[in-house]
N, C-alpha and C. Protein backbone atom coordinates (compact mmCIF):
# COMPACT_ATOMS: atom_id res chain seq x y z
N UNK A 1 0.82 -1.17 0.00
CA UNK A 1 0.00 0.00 0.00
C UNK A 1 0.88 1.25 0.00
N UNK A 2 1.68 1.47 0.77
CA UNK A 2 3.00 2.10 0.56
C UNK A 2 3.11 2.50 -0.73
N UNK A 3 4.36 1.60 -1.16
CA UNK A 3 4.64 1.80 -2.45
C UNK A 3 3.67 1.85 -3.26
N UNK A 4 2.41 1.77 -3.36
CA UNK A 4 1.61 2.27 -4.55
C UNK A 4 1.10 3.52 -4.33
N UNK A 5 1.41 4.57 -2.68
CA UNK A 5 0.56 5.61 -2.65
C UNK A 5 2.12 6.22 -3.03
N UNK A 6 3.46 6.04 -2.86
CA UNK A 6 4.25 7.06 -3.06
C UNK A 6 4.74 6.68 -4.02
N UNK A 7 4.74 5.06 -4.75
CA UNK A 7 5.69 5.11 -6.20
C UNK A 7 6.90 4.65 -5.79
N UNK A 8 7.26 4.75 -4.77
CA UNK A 8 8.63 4.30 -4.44
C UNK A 8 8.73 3.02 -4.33
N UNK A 9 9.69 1.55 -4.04
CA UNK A 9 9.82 1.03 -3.33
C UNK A 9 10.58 0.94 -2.00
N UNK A 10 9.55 0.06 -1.17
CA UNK A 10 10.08 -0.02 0.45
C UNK A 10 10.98 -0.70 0.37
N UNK A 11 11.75 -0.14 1.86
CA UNK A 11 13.10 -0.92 2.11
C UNK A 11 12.08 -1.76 3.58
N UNK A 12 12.40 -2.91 3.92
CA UNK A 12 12.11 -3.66 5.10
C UNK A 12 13.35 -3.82 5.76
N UNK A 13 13.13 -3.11 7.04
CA UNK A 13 14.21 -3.58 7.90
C UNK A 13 14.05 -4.10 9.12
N UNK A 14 13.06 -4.93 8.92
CA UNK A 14 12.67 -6.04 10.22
C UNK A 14 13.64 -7.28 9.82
N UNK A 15 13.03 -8.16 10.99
CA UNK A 15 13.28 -9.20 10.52
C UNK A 15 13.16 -10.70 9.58
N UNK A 16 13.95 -10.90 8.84
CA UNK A 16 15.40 -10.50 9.31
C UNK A 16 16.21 -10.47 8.62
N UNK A 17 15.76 -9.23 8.21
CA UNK A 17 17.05 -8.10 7.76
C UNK A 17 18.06 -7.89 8.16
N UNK A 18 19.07 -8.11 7.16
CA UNK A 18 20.71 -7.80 7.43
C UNK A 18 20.58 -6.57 8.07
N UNK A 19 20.19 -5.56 7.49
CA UNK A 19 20.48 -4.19 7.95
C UNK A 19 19.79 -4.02 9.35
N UNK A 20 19.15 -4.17 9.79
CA UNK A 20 18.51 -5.19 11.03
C UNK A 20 19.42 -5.14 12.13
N UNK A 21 19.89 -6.54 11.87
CA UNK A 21 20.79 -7.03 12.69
C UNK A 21 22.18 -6.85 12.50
N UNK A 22 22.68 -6.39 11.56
CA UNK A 22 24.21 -5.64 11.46
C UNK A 22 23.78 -4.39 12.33
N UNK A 23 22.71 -3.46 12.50
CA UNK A 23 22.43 -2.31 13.08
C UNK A 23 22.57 -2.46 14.39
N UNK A 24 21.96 -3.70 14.97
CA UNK A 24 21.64 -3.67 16.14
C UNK A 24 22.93 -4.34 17.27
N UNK A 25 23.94 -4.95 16.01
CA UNK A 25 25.21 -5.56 16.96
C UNK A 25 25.91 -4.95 17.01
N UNK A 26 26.22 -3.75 15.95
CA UNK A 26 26.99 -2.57 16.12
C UNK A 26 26.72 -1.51 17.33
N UNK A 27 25.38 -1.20 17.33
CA UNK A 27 24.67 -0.37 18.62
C UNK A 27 25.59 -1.19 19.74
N UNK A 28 25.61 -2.64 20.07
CA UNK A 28 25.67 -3.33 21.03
C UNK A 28 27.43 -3.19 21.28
N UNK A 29 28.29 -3.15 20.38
CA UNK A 29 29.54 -2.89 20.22
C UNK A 29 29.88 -4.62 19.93
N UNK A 30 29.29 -5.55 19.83
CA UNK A 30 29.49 -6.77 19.17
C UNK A 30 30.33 -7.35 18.34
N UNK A 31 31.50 -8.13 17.97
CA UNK A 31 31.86 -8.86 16.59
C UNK A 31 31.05 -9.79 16.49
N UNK A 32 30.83 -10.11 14.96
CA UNK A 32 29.85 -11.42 14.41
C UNK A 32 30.25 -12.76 15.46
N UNK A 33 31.30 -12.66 15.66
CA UNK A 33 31.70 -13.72 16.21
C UNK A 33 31.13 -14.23 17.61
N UNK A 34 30.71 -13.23 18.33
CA UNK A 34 30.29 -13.20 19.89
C UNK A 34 28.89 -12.56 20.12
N UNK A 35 28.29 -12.97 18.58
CA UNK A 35 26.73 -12.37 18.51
C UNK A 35 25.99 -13.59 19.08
N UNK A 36 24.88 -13.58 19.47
CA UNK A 36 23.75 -14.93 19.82
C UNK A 36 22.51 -14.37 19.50
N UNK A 37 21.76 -14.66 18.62
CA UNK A 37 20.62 -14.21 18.24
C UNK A 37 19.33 -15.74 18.80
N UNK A 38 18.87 -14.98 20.01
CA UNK A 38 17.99 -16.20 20.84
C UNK A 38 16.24 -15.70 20.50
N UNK A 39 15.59 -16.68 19.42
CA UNK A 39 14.24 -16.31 18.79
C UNK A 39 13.40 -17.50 18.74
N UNK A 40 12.08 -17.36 18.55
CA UNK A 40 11.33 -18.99 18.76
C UNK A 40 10.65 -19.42 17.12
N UNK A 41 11.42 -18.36 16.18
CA UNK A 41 10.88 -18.40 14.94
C UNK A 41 12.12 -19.09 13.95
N UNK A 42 11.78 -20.00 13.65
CA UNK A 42 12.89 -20.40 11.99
C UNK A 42 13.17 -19.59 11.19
N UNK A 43 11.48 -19.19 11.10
CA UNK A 43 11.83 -18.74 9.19
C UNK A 43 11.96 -16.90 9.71
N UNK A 44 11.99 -16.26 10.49
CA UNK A 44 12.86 -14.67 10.77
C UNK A 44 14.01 -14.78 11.72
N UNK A 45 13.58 -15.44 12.96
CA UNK A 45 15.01 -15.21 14.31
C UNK A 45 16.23 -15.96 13.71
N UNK A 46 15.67 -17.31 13.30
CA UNK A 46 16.87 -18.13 13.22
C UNK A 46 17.35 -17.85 11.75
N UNK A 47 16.58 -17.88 11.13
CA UNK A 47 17.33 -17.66 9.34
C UNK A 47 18.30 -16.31 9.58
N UNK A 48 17.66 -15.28 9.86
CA UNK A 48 18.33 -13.68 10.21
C UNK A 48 19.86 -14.54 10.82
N UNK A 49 19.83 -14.64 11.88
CA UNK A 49 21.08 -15.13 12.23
C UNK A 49 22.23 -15.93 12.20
N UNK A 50 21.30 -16.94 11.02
CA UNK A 50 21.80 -17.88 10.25
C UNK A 50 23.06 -17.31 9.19
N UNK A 51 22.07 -15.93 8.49
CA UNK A 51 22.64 -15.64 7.56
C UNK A 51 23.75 -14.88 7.87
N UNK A 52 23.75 -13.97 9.05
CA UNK A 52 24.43 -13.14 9.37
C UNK A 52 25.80 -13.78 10.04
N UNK A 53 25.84 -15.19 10.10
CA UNK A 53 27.03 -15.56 10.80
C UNK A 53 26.92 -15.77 12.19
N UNK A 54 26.01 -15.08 12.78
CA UNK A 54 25.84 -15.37 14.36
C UNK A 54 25.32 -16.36 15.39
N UNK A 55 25.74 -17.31 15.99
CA UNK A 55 25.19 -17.92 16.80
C UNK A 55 23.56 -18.01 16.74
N UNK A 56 22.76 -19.45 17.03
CA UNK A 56 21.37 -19.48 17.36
C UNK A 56 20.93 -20.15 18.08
N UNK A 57 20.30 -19.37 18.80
CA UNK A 57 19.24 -20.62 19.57
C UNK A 57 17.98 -20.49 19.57
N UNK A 58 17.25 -21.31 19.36
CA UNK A 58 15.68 -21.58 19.23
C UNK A 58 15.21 -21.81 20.48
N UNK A 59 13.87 -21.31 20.84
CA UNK A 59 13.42 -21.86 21.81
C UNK A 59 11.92 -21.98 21.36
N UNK A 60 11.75 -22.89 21.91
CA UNK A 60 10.43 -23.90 21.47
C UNK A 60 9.24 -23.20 22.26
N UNK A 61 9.18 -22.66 23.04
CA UNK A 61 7.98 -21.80 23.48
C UNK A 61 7.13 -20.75 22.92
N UNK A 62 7.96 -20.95 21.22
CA UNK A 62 6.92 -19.62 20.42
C UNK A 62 6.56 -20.46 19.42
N UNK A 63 6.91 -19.72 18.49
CA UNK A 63 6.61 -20.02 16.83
C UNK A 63 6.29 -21.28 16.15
N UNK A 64 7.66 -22.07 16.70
CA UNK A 64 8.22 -22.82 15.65
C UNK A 64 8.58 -23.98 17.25
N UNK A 65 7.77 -25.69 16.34
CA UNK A 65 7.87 -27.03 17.45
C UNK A 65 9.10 -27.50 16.66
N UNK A 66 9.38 -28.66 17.57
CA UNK A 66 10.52 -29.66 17.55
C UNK A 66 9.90 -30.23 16.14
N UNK A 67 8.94 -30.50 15.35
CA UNK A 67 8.47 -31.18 14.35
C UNK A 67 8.18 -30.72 13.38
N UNK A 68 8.46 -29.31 13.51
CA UNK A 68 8.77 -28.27 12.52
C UNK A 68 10.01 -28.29 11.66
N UNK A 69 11.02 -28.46 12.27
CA UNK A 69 12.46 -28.79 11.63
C UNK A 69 12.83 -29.08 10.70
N UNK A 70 12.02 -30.58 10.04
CA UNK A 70 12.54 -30.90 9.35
C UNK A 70 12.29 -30.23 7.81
N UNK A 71 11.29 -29.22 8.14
CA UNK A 71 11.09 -28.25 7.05
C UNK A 71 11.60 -27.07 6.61
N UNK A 72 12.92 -27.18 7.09
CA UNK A 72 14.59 -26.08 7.35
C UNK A 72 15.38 -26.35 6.46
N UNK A 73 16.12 -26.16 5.61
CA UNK A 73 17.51 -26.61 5.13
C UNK A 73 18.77 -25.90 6.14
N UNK A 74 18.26 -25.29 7.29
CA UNK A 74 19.27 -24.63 8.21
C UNK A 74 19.14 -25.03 9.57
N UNK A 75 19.90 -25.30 10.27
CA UNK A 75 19.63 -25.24 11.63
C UNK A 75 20.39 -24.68 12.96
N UNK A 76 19.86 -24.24 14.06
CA UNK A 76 20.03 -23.22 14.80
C UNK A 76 21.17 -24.44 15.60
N UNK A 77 22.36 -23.40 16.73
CA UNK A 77 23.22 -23.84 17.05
C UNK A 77 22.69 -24.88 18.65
N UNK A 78 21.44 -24.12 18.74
CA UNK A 78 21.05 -25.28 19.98
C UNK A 78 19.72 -25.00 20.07
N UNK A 79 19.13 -25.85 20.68
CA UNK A 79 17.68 -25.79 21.05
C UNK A 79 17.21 -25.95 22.40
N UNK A 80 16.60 -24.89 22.65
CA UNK A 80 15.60 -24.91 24.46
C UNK A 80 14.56 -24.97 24.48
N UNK A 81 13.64 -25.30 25.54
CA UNK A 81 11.94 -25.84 25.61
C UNK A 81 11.78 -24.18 25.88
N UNK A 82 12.64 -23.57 26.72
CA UNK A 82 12.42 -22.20 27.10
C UNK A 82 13.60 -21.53 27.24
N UNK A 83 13.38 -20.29 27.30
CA UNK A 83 14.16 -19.26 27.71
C UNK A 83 14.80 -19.30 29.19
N UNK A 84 13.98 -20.07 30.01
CA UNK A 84 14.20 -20.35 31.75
C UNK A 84 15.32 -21.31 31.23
N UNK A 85 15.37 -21.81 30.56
CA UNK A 85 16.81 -22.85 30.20
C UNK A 85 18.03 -22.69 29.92
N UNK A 86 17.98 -21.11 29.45
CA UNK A 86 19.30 -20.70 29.42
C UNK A 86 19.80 -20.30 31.19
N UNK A 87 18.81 -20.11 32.07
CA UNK A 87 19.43 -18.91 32.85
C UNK A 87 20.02 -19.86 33.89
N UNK A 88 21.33 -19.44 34.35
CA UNK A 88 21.71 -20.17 35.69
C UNK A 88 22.63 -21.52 34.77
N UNK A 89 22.40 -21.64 33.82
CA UNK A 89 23.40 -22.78 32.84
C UNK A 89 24.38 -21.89 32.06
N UNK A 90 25.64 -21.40 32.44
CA UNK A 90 26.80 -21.01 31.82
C UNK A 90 27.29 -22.25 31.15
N UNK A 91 27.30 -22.78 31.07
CA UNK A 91 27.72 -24.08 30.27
C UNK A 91 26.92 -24.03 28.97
N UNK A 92 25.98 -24.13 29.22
CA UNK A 92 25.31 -24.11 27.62
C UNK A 92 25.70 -23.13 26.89
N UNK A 93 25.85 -21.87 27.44
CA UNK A 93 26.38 -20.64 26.14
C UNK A 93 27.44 -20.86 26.43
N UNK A 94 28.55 -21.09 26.87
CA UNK A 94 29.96 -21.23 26.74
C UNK A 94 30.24 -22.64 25.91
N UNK A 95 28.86 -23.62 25.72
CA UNK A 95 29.31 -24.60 24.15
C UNK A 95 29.10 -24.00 23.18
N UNK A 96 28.70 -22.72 22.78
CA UNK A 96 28.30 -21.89 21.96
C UNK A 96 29.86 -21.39 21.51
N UNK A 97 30.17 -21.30 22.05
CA UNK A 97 31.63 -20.36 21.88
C UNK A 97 32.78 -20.57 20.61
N UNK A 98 32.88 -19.93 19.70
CA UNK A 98 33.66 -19.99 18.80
C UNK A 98 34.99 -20.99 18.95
C-alpha cells in the first residue's frame, strides 16, 4: 500500500534483515563472532542469524515445534523448551563459543 501511494519502493528492515541485525550488533559494540541471536521463529530469528554468521538458539515456546524442523535446510546452534533454560546454565552458552 505504501509503495503504490508514493511510487517508491520499500526498504524492510525487520526481521530479518541484514540491515537489522548488522544495526543492532553494532549499537551493542558486538563482533559477528560473539553475537547470539535467541528467537522462537525459523523462518525470521533463526534464518536472520543464520545468515548473518551469528550464533542461534531456538526456543520452542513460540513459533516454531521440535516437528517443525525438518522443514529447514538450516539449523540453529542449539535448542531450548524455554528461555528459563538458558538462565543459571553457563555451560550451555559457553558450548556456543567460537
Amino acid at each position: 500500500m505504501l509503495e503504490a501511494a508514493t511510487g517508491r519502493k520499500a526498504l524492510s528492515v525487520g526481521k530479518p534483515s541484514p540491515v537489522m541485525m548488522r544495526m543492532a550488533r553494532k549499537q551493542l559494540g558486538l563482533q559477528t563472532a560473539s553475537t547470539t541471536i535467541i528467537g522462537d521463529t525459523m523462518d525470521t530469528d533463526i534464518l536472520g542469524g543464520v545468515q548473518m554468521g551469528y550464533r542461534t538458539i531456538l526456543v520452542l515456546s513460540g513459533g516454531t515445534s521440535r516437528d517443525d524442523l525438518a522443514q529447514f535446510a538450516y539449523r540453529p546452534d542449539l535448542i531450548v523448551e524455554s528461555v528459563a533454560d538458558l538462565c543459571g546454565t553457563p555451560n550451555m552458552l559457553g558450548s556456543l563459543a567460537a
